[in-house]
N, C-alpha and C. Protein backbone atom coordinates (compact mmCIF):
# COMPACT_ATOMS: atom_id res chain seq x y z
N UNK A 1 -51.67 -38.15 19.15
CA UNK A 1 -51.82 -36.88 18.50
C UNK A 1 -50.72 -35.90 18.90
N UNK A 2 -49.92 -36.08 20.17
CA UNK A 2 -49.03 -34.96 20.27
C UNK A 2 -47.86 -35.30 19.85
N UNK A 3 -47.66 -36.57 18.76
CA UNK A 3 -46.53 -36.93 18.48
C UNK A 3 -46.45 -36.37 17.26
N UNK A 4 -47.90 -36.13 16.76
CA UNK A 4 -47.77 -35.51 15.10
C UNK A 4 -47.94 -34.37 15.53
N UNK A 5 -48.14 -33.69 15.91
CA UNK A 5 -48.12 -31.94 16.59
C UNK A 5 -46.80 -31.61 17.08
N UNK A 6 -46.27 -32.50 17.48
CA UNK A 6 -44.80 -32.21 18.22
C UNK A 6 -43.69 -32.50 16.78
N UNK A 7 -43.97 -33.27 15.83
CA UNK A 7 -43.24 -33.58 15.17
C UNK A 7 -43.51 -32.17 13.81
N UNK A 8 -44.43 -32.08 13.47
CA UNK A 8 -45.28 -30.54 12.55
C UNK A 8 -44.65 -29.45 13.22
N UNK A 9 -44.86 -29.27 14.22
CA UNK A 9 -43.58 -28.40 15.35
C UNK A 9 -42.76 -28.34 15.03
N UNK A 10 -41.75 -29.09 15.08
CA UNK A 10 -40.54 -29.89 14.61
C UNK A 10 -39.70 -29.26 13.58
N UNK A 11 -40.73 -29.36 12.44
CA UNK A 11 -40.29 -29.29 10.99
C UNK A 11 -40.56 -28.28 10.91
N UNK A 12 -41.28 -27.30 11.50
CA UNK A 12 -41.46 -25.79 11.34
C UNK A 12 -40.45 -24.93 11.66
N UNK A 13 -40.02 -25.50 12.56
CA UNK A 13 -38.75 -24.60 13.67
C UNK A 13 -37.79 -25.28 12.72
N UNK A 14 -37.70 -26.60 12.30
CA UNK A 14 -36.43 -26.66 11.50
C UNK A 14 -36.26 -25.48 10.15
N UNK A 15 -37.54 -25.61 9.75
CA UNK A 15 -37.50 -24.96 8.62
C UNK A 15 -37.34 -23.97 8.56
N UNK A 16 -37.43 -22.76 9.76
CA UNK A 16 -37.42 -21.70 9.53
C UNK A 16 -35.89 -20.96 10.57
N UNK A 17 -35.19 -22.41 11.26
CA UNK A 17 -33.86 -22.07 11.48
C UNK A 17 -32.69 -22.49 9.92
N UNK A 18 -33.54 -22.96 9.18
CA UNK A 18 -33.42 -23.52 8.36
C UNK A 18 -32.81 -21.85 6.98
N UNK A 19 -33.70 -21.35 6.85
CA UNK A 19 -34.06 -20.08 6.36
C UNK A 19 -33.67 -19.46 6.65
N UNK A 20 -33.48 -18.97 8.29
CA UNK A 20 -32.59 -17.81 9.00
C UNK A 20 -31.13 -18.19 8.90
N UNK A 21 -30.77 -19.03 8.56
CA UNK A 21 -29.08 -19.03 8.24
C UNK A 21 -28.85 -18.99 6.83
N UNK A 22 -29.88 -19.84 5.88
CA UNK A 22 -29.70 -18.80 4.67
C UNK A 22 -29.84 -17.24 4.85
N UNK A 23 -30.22 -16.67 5.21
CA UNK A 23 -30.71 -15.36 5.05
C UNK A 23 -29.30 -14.70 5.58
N UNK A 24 -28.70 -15.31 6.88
CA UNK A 24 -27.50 -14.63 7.76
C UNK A 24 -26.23 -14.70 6.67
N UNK A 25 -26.08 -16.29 6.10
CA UNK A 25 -25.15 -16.54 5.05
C UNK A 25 -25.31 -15.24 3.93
N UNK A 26 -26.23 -14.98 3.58
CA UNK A 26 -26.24 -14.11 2.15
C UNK A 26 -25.78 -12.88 2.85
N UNK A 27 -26.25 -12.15 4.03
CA UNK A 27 -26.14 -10.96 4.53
C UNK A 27 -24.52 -10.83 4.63
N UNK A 28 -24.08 -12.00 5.11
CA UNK A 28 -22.47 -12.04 5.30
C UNK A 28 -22.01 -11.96 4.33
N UNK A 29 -22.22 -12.36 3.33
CA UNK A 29 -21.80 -12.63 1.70
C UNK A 29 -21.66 -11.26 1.38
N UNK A 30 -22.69 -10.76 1.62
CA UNK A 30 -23.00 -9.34 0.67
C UNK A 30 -21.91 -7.97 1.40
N UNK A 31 -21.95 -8.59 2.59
CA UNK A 31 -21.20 -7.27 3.86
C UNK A 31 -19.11 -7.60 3.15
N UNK A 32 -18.73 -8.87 2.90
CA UNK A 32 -17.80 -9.14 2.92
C UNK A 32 -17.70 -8.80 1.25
N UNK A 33 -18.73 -8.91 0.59
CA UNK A 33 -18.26 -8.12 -0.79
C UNK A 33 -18.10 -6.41 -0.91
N UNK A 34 -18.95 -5.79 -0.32
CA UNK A 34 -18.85 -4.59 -0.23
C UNK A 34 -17.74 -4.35 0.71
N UNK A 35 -17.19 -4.52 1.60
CA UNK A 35 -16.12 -3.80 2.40
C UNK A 35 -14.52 -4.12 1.58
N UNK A 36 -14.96 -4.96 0.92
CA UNK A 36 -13.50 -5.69 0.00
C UNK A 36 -13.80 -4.63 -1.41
N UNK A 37 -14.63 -4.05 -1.94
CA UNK A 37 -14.50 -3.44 -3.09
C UNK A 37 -14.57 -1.86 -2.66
N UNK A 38 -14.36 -1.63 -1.33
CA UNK A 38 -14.75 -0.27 -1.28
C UNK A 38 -13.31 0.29 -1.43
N UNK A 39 -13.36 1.70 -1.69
CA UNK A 39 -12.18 2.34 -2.36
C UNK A 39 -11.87 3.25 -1.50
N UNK A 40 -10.61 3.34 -1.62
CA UNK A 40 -9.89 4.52 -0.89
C UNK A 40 -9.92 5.94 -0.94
N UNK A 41 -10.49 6.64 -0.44
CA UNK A 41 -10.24 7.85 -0.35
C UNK A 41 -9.21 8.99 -0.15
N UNK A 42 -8.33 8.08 0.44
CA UNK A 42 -7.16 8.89 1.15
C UNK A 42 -6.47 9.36 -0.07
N UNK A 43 -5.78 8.51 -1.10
CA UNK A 43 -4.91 8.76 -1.81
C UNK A 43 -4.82 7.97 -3.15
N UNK A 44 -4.76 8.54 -4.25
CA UNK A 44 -4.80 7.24 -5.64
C UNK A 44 -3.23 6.71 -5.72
N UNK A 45 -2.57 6.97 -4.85
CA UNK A 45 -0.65 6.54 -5.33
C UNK A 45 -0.54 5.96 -3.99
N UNK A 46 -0.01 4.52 -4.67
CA UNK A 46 0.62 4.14 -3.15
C UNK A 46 1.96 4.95 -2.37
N UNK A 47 1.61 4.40 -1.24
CA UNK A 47 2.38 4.65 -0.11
C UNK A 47 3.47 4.46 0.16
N UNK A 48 4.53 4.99 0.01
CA UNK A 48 5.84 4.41 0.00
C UNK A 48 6.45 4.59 1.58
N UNK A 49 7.39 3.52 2.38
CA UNK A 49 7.95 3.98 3.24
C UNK A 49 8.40 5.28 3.50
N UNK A 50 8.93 6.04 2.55
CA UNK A 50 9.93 7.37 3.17
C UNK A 50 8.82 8.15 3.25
N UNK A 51 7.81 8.16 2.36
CA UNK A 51 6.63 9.18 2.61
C UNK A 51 5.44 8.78 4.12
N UNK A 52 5.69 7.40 4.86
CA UNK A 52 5.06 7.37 5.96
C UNK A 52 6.02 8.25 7.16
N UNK A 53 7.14 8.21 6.69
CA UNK A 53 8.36 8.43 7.92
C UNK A 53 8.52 10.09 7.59
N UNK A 54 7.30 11.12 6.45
CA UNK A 54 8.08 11.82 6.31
C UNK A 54 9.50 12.69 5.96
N UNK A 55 9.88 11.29 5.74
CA UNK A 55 11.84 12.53 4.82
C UNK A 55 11.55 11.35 3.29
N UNK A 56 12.02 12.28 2.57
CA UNK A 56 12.21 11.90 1.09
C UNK A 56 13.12 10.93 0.61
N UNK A 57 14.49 10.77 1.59
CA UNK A 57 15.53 9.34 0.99
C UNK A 57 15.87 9.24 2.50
N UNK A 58 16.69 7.35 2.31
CA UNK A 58 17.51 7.23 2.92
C UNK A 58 18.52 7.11 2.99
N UNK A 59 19.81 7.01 4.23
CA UNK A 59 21.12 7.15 3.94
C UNK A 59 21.31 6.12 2.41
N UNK A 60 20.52 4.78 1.93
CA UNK A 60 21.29 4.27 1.21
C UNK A 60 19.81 4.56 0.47
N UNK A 61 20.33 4.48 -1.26
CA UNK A 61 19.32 5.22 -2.28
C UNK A 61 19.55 3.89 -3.19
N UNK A 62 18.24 3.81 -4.00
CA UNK A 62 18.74 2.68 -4.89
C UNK A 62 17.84 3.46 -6.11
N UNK A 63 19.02 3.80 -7.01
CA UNK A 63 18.37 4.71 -8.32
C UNK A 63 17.12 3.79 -8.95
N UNK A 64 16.01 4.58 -9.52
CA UNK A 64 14.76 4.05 -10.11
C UNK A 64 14.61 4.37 -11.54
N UNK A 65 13.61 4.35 -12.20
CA UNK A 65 13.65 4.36 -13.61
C UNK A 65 14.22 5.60 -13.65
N UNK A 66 14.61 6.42 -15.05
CA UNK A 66 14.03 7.64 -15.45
C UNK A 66 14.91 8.87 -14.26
N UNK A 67 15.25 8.36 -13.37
CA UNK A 67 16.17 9.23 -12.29
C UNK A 67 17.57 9.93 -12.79
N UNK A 68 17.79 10.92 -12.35
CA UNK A 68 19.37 11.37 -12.58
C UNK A 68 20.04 11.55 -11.42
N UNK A 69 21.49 11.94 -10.94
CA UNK A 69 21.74 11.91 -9.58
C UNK A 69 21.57 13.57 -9.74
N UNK A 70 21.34 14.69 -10.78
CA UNK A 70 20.46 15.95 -10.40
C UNK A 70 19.47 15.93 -9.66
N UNK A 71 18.07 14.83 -10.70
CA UNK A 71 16.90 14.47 -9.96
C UNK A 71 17.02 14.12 -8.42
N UNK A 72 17.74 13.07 -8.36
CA UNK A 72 17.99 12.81 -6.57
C UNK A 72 18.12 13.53 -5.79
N UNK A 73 19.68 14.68 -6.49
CA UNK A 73 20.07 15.90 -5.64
C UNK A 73 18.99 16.26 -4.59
N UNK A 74 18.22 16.79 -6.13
CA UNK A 74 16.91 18.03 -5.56
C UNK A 74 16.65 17.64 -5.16
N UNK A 75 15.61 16.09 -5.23
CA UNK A 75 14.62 15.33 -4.48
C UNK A 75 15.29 15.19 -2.51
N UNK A 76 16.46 14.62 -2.82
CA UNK A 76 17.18 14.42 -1.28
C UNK A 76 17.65 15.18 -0.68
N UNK A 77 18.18 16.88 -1.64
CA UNK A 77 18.70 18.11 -0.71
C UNK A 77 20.48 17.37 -0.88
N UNK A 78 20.47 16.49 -1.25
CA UNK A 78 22.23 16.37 -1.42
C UNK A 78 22.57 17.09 -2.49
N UNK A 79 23.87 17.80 -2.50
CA UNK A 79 24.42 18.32 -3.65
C UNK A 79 25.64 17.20 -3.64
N UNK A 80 25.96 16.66 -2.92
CA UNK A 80 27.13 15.81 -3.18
C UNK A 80 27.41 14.60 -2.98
N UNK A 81 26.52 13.97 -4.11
CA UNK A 81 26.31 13.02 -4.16
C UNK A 81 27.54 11.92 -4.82
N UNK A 82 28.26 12.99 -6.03
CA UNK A 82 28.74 12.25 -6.71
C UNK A 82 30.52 12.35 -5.33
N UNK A 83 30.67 13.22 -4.92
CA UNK A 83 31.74 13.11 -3.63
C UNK A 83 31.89 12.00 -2.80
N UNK A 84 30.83 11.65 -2.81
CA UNK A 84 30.21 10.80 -1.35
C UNK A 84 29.69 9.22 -2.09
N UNK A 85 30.36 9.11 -3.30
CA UNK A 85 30.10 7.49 -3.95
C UNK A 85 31.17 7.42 -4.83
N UNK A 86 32.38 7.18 -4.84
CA UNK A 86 33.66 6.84 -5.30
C UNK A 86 33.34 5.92 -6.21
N UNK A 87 32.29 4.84 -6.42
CA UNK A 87 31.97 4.05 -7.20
C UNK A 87 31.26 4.58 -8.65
N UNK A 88 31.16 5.87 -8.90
CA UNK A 88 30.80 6.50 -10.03
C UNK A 88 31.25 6.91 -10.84
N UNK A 89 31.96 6.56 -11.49
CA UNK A 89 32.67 7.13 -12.43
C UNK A 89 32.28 7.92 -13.38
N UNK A 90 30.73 7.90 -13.73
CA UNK A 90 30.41 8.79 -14.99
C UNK A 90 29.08 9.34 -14.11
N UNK A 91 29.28 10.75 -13.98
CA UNK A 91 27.84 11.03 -13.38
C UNK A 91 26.83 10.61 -14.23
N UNK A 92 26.80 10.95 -15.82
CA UNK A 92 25.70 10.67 -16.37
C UNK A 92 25.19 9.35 -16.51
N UNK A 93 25.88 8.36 -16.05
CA UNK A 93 26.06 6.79 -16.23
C UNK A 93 25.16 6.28 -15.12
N UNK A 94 24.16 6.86 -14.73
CA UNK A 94 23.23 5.99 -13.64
C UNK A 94 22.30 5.59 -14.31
N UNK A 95 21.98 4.08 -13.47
CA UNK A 95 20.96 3.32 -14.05
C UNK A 95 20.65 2.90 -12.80
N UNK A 96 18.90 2.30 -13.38
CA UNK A 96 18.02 1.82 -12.15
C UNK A 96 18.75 0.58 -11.31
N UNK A 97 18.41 0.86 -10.33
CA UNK A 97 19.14 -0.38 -9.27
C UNK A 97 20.44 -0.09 -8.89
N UNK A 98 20.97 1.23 -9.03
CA UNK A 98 22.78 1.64 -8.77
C UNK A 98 22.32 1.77 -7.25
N UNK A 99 23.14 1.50 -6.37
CA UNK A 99 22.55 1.83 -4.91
C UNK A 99 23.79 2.93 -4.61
N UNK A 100 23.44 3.90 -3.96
CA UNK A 100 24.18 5.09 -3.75
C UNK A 100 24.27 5.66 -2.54
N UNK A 101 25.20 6.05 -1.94
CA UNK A 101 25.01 6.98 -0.49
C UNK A 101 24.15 8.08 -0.69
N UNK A 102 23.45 8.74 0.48
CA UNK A 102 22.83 9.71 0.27
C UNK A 102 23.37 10.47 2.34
N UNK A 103 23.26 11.73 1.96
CA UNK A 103 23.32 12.49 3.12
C UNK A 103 21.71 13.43 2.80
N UNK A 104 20.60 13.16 3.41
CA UNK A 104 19.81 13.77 2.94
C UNK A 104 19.69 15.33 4.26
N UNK A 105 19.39 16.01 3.74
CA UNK A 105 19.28 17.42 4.08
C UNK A 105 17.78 16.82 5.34
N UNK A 106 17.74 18.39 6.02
CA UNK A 106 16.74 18.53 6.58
C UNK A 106 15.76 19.11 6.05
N UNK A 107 16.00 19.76 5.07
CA UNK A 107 14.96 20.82 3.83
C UNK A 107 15.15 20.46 2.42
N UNK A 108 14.85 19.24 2.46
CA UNK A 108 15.21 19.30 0.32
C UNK A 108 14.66 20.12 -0.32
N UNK A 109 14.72 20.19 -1.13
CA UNK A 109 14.29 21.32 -2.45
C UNK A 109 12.89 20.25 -2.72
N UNK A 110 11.99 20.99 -3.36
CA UNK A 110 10.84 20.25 -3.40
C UNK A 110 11.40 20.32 -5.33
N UNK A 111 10.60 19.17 -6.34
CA UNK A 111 10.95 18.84 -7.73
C UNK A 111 9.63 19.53 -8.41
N UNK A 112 10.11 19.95 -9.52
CA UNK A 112 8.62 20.76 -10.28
C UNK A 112 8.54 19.41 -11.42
N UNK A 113 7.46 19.24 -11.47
CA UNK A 113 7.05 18.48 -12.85
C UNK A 113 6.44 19.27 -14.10
């Protein structure tokens, strides 16, 4: 008789370690879905390097869409931009991906949209 009592035992404790790791599995499931869909608060625009480091350009600039070397000016505080890149021949002639010197100021001009 204590072999069928020990064995009813058995299958009880299996069954209900059985259950407690389903139960742990789903809890994990559910914790690892919610921390992966939760949203940021801080900011809706990513993060760009120059804005973690605080200054707006670096010595080397690589023009982006829609940019002018005016736009840059202001944005970087350089006025002399086109002095300081011999490779320009047409100020108005910038396109995305031109990589350019920049001397950026300690105070740029902030850009109005």
């Amino acid at each position: 008789m204590d072999s069928k009592a020990t064995k009813k035992w058995m299958r009880r404790a299996v069954g209900m370690a059985d259950a407690a790791s389903w139960c742990f599995a789903l809890v994990l499931l559910v914790l690892i879905l919610l921390s992966s869909t939760k949203e940021s608060s801080l900011t809706e625009e990513p993060v760009k390097g120059n804005q973690l480091l605080g200054r707006p350009c670096e010595e080397i600039y690589v023009v982006r869409e829609g940019e002018t070397l005016h736009t840059i000016s202001d944005k970087c505080g350089d006025p002399y931009i086109v002095e300081q890149n011999p490779h320009i021949h047409d100020p108005d002639d910038v396109f995305p991906g031109l990589v350019i010197k920049i001397t950026p100021s300690k105070h740029p001009r902030k850009l109005l949209r």
